[in-house]
PDB file of N, CA and C in Angstrom:
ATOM      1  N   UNK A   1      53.734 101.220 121.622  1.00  0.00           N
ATOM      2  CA  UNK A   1      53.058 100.112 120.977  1.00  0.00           C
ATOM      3  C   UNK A   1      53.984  99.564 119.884  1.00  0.00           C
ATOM      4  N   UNK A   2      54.293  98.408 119.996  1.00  0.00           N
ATOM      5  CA  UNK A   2      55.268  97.685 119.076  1.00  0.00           C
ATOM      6  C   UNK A   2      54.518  97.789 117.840  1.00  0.00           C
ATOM      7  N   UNK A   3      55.282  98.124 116.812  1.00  0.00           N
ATOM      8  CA  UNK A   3      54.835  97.758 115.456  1.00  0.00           C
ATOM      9  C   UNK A   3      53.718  99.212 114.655  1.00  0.00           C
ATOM     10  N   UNK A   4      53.753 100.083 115.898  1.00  0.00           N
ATOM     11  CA  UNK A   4      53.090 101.513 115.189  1.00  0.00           C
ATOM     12  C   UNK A   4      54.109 102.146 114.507  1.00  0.00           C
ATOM     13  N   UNK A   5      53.399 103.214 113.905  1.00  0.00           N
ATOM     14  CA  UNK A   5      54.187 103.650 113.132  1.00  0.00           C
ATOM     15  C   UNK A   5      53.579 105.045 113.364  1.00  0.00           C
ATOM     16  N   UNK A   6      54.483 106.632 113.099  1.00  0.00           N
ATOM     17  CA  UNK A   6      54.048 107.950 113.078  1.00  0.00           C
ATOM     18  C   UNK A   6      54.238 108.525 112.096  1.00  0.00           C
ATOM     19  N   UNK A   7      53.547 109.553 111.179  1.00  0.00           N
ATOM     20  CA  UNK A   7      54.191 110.500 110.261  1.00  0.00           C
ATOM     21  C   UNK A   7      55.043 111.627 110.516  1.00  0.00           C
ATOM     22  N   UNK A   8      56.430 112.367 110.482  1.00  0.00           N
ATOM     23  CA  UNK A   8      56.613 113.265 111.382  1.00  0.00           C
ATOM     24  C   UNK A   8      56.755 114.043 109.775  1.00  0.00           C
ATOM     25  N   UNK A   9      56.190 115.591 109.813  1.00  0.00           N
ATOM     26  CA  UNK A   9      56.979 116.620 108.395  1.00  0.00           C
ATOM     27  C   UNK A   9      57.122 117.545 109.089  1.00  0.00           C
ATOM     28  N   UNK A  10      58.370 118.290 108.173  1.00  0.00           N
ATOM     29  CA  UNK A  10      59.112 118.994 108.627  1.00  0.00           C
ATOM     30  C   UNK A  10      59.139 119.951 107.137  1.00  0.00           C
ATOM     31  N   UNK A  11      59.754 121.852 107.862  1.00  0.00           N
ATOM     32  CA  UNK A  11      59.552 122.178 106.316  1.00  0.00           C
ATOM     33  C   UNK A  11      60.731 123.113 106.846  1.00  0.00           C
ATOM     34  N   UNK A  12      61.640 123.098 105.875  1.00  0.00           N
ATOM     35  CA  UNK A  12      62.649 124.482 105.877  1.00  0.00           C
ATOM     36  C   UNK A  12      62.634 125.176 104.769  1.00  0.00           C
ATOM     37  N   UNK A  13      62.863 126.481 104.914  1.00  0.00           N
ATOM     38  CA  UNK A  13      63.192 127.297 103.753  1.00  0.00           C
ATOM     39  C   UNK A  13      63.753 128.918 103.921  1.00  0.00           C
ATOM     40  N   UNK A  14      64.500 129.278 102.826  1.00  0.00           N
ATOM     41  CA  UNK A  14      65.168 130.453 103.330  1.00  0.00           C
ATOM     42  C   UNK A  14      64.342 131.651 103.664  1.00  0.00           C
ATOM     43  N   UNK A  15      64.774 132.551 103.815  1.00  0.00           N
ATOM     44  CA  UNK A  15      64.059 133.650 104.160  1.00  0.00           C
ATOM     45  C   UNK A  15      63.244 134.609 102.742  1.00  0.00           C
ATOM     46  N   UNK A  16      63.726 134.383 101.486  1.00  0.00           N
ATOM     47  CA  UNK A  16      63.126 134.728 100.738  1.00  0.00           C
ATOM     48  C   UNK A  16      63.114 133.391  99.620  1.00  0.00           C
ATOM     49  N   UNK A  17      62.714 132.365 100.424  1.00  0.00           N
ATOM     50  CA  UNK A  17      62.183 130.982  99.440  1.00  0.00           C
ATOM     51  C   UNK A  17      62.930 130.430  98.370  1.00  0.00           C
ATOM     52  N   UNK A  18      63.874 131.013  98.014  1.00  0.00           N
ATOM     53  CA  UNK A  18      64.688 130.342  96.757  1.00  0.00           C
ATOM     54  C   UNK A  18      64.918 129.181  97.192  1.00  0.00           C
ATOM     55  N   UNK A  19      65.773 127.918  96.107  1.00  0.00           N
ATOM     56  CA  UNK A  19      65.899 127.344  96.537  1.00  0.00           C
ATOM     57  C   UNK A  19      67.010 126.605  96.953  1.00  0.00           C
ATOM     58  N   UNK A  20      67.448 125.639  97.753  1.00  0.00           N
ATOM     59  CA  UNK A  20      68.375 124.920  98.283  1.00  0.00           C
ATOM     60  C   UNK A  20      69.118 124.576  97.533  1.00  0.00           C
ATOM     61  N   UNK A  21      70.367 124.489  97.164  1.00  0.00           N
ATOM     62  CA  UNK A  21      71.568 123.390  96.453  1.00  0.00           C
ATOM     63  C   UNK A  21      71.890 122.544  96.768  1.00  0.00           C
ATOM     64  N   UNK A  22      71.405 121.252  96.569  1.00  0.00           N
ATOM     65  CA  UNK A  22      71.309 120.216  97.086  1.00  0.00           C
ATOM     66  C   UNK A  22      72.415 118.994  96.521  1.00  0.00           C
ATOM     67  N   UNK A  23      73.340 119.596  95.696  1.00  0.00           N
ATOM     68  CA  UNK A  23      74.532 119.119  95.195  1.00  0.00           C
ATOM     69  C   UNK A  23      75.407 118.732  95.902  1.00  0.00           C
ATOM     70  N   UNK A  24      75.905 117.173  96.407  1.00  0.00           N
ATOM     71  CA  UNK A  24      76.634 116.983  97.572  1.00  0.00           C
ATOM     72  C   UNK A  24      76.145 116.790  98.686  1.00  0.00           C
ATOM     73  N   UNK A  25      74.992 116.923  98.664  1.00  0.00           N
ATOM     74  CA  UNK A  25      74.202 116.393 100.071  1.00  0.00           C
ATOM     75  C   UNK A  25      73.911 115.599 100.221  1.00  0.00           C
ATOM     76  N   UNK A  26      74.561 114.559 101.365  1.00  0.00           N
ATOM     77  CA  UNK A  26      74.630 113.057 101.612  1.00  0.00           C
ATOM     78  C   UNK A  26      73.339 112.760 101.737  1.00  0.00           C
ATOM     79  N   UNK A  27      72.596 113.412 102.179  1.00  0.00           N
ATOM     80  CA  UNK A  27      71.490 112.722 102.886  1.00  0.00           C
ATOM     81  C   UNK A  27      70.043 113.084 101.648  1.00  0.00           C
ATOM     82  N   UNK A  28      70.184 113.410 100.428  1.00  0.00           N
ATOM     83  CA  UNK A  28      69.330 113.888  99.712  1.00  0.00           C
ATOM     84  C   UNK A  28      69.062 112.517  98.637  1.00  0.00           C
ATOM     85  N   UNK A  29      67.816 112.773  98.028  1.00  0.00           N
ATOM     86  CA  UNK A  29      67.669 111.281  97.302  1.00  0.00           C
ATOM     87  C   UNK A  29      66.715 112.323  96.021  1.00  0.00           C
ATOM     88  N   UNK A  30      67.745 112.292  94.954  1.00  0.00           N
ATOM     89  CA  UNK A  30      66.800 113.164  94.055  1.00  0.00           C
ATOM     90  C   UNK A  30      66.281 112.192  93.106  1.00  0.00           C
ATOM     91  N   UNK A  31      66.220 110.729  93.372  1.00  0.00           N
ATOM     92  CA  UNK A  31      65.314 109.844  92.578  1.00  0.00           C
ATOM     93  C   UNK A  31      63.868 109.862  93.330  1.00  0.00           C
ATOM     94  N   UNK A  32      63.765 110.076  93.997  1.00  0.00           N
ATOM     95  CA  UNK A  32      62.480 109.900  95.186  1.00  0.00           C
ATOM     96  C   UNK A  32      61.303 111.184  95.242  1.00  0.00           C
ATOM     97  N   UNK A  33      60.292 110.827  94.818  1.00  0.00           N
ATOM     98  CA  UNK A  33      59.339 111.761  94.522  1.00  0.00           C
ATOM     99  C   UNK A  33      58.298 111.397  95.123  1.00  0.00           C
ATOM    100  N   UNK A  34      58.029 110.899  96.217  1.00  0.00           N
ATOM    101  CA  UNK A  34      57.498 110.337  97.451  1.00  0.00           C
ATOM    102  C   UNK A  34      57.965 109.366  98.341  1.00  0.00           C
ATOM    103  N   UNK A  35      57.706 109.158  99.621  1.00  0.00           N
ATOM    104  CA  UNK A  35      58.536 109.013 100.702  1.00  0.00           C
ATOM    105  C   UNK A  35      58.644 107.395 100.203  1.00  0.00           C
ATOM    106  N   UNK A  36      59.861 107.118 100.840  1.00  0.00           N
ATOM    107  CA  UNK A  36      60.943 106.070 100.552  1.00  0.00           C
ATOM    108  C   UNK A  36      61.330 105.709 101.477  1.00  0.00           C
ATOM    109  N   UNK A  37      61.652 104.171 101.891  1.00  0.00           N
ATOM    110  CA  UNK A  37      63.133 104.032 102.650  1.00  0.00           C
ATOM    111  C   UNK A  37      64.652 104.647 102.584  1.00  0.00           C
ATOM    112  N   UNK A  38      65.086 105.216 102.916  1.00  0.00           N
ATOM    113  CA  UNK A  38      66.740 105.428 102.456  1.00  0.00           C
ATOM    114  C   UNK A  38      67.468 106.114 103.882  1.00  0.00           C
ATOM    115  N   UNK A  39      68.542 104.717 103.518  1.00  0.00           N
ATOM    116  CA  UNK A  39      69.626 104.594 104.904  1.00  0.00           C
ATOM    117  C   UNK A  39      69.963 105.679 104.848  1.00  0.00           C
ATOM    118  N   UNK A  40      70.084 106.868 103.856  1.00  0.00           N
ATOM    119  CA  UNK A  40      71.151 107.820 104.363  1.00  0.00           C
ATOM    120  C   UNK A  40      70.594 108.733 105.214  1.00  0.00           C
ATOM    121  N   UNK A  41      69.573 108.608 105.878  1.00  0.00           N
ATOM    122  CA  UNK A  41      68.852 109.611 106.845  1.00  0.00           C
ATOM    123  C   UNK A  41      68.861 108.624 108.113  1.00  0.00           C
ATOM    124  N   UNK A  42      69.172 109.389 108.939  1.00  0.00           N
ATOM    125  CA  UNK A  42      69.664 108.505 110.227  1.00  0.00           C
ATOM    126  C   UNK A  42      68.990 109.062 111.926  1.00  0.00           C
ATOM    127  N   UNK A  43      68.749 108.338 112.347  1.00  0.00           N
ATOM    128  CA  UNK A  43      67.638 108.645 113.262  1.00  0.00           C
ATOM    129  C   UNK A  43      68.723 107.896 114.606  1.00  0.00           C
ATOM    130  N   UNK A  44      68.732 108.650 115.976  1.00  0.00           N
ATOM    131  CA  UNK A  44      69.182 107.801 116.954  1.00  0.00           C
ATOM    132  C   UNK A  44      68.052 108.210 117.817  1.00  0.00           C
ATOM    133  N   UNK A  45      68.219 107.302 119.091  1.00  0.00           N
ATOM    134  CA  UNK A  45      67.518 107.264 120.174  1.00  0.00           C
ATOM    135  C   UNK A  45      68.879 107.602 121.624  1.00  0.00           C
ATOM    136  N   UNK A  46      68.514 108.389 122.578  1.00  0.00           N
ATOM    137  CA  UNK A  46      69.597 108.793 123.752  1.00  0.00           C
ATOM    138  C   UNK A  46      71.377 108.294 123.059  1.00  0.00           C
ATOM    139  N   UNK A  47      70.949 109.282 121.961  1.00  0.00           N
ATOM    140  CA  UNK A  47      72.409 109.219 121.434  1.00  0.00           C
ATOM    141  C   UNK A  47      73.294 107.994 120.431  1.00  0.00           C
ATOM    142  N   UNK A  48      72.234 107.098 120.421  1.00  0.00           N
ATOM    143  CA  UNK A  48      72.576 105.704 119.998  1.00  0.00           C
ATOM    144  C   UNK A  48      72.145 105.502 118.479  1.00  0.00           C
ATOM    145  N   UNK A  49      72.936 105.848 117.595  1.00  0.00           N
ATOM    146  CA  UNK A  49      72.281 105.030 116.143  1.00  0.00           C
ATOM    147  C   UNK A  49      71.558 104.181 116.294  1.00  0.00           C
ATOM    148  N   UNK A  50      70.159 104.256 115.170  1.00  0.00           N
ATOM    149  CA  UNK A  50      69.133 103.273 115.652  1.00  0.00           C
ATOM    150  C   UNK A  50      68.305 103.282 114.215  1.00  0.00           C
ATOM    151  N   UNK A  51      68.954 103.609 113.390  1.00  0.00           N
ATOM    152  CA  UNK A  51      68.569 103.280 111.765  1.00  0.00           C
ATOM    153  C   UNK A  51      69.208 104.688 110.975  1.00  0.00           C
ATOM    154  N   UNK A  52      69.686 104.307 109.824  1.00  0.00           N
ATOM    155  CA  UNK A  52      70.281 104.648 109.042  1.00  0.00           C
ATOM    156  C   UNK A  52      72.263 103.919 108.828  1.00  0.00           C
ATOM    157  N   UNK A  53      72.667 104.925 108.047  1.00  0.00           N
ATOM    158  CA  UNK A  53      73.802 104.691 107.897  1.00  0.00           C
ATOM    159  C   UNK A  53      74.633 106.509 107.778  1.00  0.00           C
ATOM    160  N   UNK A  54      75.520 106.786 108.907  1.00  0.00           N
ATOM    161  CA  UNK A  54      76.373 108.053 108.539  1.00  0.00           C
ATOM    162  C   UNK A  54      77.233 107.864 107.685  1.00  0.00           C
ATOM    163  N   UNK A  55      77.568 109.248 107.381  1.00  0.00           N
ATOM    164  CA  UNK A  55      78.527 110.008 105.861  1.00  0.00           C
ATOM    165  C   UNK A  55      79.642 109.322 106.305  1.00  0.00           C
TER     166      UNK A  55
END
């Protein structure tokens, strides 16, 4: 359906929960404290860039 939209979440974490260093990580947005647009997360379809922008 043209023009829908889905929520997808996702959760990682280590094996004893500490947390991530997220220093240098292209794809991280530590201004953002709820969901946002931002190119640096990049999504393709059968292999084909299809929004975002790579490192």
């Amino acid at each position: 359906m043209s023009g829908a939209s889905i929520e997808v979440q996702g959760r990682f974490s280590k094996i004893d929960w500490t947390d991530y260093t997220q220093t240098n990580d292209y794809s991280f947005n530590p201004t953002a404290s709820s969901y946002v647009d931002f190119n640096k997360i990049t999504a393709y379809i059968s292999g084909n860039l299809v929004y975002g922008i790579e490192p």
